[in-house]
PDB file of N, CA and C in Angstrom:
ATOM      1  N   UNK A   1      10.628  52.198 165.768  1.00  0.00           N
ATOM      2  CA  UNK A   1      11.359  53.424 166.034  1.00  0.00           C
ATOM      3  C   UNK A   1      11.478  53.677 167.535  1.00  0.00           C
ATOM      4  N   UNK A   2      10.563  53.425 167.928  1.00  0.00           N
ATOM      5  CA  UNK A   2      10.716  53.409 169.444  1.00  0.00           C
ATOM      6  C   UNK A   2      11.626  52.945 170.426  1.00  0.00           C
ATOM      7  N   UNK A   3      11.669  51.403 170.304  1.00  0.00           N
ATOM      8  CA  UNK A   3      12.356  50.032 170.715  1.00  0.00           C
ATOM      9  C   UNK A   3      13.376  50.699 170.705  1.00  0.00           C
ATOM     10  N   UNK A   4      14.132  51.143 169.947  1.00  0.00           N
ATOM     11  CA  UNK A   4      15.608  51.089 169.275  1.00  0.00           C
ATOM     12  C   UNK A   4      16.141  52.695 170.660  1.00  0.00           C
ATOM     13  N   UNK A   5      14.903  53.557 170.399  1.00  0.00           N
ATOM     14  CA  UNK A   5      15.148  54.717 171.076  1.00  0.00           C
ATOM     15  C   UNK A   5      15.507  54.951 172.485  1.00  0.00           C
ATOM     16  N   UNK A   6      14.508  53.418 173.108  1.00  0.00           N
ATOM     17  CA  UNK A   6      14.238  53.121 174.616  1.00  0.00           C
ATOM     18  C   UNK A   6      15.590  52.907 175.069  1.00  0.00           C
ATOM     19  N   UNK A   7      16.377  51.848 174.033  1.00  0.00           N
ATOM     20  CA  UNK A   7      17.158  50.771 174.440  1.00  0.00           C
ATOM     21  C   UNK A   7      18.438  51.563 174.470  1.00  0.00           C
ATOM     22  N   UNK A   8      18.163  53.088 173.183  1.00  0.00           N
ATOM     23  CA  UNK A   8      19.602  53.409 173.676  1.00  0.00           C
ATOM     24  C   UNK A   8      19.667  54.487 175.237  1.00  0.00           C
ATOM     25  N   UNK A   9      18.230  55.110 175.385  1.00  0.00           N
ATOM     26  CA  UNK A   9      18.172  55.471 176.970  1.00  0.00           C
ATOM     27  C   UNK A   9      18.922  54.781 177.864  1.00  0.00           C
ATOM     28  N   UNK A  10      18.501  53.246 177.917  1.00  0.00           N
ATOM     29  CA  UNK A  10      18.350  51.973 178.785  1.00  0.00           C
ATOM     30  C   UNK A  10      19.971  52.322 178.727  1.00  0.00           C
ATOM     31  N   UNK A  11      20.317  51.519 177.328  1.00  0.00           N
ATOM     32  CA  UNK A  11      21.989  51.637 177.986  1.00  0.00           C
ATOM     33  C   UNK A  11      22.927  52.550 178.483  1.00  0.00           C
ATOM     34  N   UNK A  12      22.469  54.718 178.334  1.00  0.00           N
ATOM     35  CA  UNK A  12      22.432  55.106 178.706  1.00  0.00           C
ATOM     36  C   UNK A  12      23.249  55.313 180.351  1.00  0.00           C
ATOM     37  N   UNK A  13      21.323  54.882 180.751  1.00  0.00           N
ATOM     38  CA  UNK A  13      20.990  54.921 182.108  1.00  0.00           C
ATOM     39  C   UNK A  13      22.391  54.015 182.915  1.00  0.00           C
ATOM     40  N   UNK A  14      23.014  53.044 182.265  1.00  0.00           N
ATOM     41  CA  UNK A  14      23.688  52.095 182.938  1.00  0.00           C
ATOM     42  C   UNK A  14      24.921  52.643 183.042  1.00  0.00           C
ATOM     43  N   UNK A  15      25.422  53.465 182.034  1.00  0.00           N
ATOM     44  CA  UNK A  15      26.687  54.120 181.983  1.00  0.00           C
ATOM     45  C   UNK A  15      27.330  55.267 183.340  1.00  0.00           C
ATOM     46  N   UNK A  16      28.182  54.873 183.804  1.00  0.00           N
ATOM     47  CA  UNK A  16      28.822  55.572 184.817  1.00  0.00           C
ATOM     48  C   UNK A  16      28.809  57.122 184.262  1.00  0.00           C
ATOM     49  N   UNK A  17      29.674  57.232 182.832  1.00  0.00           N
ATOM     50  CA  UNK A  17      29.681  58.958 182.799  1.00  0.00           C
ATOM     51  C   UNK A  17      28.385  59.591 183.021  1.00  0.00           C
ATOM     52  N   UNK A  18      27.399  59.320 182.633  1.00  0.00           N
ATOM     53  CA  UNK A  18      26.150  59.542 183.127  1.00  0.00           C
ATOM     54  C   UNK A  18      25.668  60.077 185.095  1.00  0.00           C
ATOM     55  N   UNK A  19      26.288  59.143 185.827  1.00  0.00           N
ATOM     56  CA  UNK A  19      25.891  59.478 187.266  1.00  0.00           C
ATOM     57  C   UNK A  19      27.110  60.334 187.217  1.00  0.00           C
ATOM     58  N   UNK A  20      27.986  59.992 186.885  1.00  0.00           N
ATOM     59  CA  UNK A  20      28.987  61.137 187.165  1.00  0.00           C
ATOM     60  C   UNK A  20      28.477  62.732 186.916  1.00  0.00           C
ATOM     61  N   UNK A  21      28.476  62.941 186.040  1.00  0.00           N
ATOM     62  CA  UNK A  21      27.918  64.625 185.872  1.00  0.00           C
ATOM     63  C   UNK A  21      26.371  64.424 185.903  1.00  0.00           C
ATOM     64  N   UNK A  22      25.586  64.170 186.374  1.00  0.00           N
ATOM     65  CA  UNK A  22      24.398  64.092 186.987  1.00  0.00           C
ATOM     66  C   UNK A  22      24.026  65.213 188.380  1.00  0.00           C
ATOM     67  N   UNK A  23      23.397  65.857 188.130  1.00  0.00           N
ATOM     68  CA  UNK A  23      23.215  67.174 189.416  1.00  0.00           C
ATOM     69  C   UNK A  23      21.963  66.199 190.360  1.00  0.00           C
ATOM     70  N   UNK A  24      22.637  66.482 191.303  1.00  0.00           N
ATOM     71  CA  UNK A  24      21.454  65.961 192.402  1.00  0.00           C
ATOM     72  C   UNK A  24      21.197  67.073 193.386  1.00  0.00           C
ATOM     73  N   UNK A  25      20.738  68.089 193.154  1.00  0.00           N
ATOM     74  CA  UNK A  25      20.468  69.560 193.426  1.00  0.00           C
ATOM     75  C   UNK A  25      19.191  69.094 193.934  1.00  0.00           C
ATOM     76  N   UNK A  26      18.312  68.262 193.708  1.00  0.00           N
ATOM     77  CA  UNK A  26      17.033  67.837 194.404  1.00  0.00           C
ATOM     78  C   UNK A  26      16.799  67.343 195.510  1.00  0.00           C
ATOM     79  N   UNK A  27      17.935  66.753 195.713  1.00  0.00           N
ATOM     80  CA  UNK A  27      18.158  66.005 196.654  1.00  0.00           C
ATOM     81  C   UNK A  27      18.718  66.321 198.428  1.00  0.00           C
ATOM     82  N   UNK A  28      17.860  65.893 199.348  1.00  0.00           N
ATOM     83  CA  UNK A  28      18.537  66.806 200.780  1.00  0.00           C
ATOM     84  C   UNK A  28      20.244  66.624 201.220  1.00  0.00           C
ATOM     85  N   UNK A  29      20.703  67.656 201.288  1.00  0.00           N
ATOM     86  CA  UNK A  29      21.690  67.763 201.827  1.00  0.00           C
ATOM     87  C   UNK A  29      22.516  66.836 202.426  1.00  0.00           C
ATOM     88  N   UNK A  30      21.803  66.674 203.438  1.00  0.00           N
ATOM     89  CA  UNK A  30      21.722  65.484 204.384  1.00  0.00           C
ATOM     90  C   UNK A  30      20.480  64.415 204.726  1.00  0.00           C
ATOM     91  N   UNK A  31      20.549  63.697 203.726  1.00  0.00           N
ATOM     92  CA  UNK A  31      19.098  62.630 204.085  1.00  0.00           C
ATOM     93  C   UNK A  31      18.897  62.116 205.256  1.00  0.00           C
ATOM     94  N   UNK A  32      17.437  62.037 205.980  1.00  0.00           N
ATOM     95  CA  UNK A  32      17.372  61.139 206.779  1.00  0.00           C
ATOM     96  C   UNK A  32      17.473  59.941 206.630  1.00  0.00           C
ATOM     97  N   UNK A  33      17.769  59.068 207.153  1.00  0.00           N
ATOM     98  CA  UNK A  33      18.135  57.597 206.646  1.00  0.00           C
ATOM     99  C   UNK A  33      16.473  57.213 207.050  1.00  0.00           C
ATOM    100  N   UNK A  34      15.698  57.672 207.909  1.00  0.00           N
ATOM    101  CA  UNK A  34      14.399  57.146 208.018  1.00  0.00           C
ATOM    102  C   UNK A  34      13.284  57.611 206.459  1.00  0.00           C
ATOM    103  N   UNK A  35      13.487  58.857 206.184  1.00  0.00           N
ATOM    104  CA  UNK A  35      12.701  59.128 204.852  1.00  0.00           C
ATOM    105  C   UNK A  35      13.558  58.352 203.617  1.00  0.00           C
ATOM    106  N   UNK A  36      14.747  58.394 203.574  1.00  0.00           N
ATOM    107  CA  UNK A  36      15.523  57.774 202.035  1.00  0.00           C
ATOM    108  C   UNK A  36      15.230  56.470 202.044  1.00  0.00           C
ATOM    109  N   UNK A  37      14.419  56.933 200.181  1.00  0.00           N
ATOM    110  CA  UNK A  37      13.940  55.432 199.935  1.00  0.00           C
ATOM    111  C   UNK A  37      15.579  54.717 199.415  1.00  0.00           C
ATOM    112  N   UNK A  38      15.135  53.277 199.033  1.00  0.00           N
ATOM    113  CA  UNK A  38      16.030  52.095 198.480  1.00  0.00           C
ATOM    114  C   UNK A  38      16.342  52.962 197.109  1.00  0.00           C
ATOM    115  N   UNK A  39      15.719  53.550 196.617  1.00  0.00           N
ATOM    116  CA  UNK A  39      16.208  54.009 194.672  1.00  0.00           C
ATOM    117  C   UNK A  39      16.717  54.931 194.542  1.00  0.00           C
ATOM    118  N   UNK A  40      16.484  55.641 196.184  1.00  0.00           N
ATOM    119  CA  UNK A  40      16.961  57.143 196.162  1.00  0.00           C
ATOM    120  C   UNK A  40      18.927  56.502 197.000  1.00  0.00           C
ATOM    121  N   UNK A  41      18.749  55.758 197.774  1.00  0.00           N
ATOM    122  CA  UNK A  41      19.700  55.011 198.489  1.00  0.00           C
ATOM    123  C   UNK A  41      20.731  54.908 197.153  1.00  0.00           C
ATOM    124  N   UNK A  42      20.334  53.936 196.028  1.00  0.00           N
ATOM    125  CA  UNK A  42      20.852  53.425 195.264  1.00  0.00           C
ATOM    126  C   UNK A  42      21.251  54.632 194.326  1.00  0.00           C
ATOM    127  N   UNK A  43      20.687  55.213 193.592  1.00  0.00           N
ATOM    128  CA  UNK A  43      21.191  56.158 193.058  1.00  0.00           C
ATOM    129  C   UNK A  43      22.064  57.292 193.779  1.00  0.00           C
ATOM    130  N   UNK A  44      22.320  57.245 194.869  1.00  0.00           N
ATOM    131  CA  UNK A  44      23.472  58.184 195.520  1.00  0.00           C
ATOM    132  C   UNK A  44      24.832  57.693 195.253  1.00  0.00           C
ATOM    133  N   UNK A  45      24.565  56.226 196.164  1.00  0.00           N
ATOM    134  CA  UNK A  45      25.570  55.337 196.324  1.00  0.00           C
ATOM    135  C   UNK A  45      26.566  55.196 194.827  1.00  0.00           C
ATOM    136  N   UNK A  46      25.483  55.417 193.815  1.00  0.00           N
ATOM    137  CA  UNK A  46      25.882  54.896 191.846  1.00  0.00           C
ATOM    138  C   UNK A  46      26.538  56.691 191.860  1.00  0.00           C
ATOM    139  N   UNK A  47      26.371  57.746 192.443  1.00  0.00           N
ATOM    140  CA  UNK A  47      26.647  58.419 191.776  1.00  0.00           C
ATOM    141  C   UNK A  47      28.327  58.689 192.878  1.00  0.00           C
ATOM    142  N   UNK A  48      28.048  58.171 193.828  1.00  0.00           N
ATOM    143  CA  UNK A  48      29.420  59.005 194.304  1.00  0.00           C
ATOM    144  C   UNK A  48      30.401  57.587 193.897  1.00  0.00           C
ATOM    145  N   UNK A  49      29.579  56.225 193.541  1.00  0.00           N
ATOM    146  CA  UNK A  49      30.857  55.479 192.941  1.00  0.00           C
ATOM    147  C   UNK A  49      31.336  56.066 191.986  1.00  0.00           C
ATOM    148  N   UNK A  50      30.777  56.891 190.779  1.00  0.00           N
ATOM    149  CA  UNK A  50      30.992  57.099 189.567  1.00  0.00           C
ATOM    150  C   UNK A  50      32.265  58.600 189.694  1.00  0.00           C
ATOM    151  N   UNK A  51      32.290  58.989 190.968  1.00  0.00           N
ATOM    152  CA  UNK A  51      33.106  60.332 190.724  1.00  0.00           C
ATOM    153  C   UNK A  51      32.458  61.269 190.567  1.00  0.00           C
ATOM    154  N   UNK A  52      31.118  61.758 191.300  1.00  0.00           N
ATOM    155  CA  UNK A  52      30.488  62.553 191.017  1.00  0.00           C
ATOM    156  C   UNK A  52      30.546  63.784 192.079  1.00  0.00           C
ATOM    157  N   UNK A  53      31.351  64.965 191.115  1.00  0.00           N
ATOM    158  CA  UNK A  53      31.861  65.988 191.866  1.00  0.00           C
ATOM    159  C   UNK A  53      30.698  66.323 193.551  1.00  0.00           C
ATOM    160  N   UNK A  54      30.007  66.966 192.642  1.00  0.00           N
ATOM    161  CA  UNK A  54      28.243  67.328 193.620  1.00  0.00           C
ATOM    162  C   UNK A  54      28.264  66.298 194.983  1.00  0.00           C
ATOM    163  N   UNK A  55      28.463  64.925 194.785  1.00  0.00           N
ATOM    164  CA  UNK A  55      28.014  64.419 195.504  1.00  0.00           C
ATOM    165  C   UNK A  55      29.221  64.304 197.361  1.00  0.00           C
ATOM    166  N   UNK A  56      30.723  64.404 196.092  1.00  0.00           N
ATOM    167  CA  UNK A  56      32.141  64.861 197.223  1.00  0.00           C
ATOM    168  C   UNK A  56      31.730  65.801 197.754  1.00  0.00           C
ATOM    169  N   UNK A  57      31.045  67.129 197.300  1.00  0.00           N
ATOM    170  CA  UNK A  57      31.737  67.797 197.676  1.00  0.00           C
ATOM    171  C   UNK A  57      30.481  67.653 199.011  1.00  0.00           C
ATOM    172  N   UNK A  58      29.049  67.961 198.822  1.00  0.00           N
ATOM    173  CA  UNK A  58      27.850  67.656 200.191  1.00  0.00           C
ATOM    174  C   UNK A  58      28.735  66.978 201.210  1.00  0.00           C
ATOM    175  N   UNK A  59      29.394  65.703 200.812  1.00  0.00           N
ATOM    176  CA  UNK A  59      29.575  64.302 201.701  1.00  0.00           C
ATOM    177  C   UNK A  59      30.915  65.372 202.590  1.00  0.00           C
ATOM    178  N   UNK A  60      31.729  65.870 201.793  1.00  0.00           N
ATOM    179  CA  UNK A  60      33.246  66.686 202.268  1.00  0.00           C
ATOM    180  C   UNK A  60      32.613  67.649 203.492  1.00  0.00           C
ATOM    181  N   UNK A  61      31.611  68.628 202.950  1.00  0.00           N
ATOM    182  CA  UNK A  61      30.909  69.423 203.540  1.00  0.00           C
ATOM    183  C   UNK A  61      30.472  69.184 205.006  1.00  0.00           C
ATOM    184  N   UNK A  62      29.227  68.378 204.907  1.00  0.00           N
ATOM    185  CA  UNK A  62      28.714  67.212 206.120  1.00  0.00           C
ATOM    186  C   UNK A  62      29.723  66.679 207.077  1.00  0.00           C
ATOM    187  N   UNK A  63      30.852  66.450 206.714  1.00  0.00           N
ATOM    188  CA  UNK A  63      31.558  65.809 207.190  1.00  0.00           C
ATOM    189  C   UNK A  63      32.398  66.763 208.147  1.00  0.00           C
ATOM    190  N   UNK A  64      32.690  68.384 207.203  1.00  0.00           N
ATOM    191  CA  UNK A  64      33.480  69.010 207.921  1.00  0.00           C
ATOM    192  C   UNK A  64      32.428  69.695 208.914  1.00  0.00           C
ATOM    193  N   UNK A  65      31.557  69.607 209.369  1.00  0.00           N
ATOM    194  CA  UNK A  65      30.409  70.458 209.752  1.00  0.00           C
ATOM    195  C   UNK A  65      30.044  69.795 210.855  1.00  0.00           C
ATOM    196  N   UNK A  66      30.220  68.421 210.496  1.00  0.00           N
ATOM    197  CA  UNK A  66      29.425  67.848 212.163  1.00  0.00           C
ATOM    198  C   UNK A  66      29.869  67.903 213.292  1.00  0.00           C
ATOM    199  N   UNK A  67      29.145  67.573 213.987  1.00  0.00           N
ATOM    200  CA  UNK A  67      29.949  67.887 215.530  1.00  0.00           C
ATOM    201  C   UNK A  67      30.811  67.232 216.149  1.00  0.00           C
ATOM    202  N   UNK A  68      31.156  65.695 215.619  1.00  0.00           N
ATOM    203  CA  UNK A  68      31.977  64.658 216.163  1.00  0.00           C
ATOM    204  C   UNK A  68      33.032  65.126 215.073  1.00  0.00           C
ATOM    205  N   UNK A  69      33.383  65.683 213.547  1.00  0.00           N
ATOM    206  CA  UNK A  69      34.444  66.003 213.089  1.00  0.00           C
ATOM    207  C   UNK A  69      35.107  67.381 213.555  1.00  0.00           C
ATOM    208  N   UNK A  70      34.166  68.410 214.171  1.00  0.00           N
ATOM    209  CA  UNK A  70      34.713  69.740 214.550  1.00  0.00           C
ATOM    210  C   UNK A  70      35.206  69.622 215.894  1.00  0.00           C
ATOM    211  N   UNK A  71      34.903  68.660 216.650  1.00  0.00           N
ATOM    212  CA  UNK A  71      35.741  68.679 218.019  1.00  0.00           C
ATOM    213  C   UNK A  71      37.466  67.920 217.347  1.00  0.00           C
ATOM    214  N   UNK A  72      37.633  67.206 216.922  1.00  0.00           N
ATOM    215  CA  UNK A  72      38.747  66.432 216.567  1.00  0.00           C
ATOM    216  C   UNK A  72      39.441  67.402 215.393  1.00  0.00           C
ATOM    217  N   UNK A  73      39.093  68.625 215.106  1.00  0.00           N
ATOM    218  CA  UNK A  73      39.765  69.502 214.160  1.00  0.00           C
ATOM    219  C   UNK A  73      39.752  70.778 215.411  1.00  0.00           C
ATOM    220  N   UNK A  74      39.413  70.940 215.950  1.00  0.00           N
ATOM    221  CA  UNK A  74      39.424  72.194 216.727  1.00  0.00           C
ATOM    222  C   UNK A  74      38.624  72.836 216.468  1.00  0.00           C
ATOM    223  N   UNK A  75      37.462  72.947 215.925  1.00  0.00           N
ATOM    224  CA  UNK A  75      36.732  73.943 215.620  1.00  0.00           C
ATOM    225  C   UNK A  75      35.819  74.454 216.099  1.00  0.00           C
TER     226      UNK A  75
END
């Protein structure tokens, strides 16, 4: 009963719709690239391949916020 239970997790876990609506609300804003581990690396990377709203919109955010994008917008 188990086996059968794991395996449908397992395949699960592999499925894109899955990272897609996945909340990463745990996760910093902006990672340091010196603290972000490899799984934490990897699971970002899986979720913004997958179309994962949460993850556009931080990356959109970050992006409009920094200081090398707000001089080249006027801001």
């Amino acid at each position: 009963l188990v086996k059968p239970c794991c395996k449908e997790f397992l395949d699960a876990a592999k499925d894109d719709h899955v990272y897609c609506h996945v909340s990463i609300e745990n996760f910093a804003s902006v990672p340091l690239l010196w603290l972000t581990r490899e799984k934490e690396s990897w699971f970002l990377k899986r979720c913004r391949e997958s179309g994962n709203s949460e993850i556009a919109y931080r990356e959109g955010m970050v992006q409009c916020f920094s200081s090398s994008s707000t001089v080249k917008l006027g801001l």
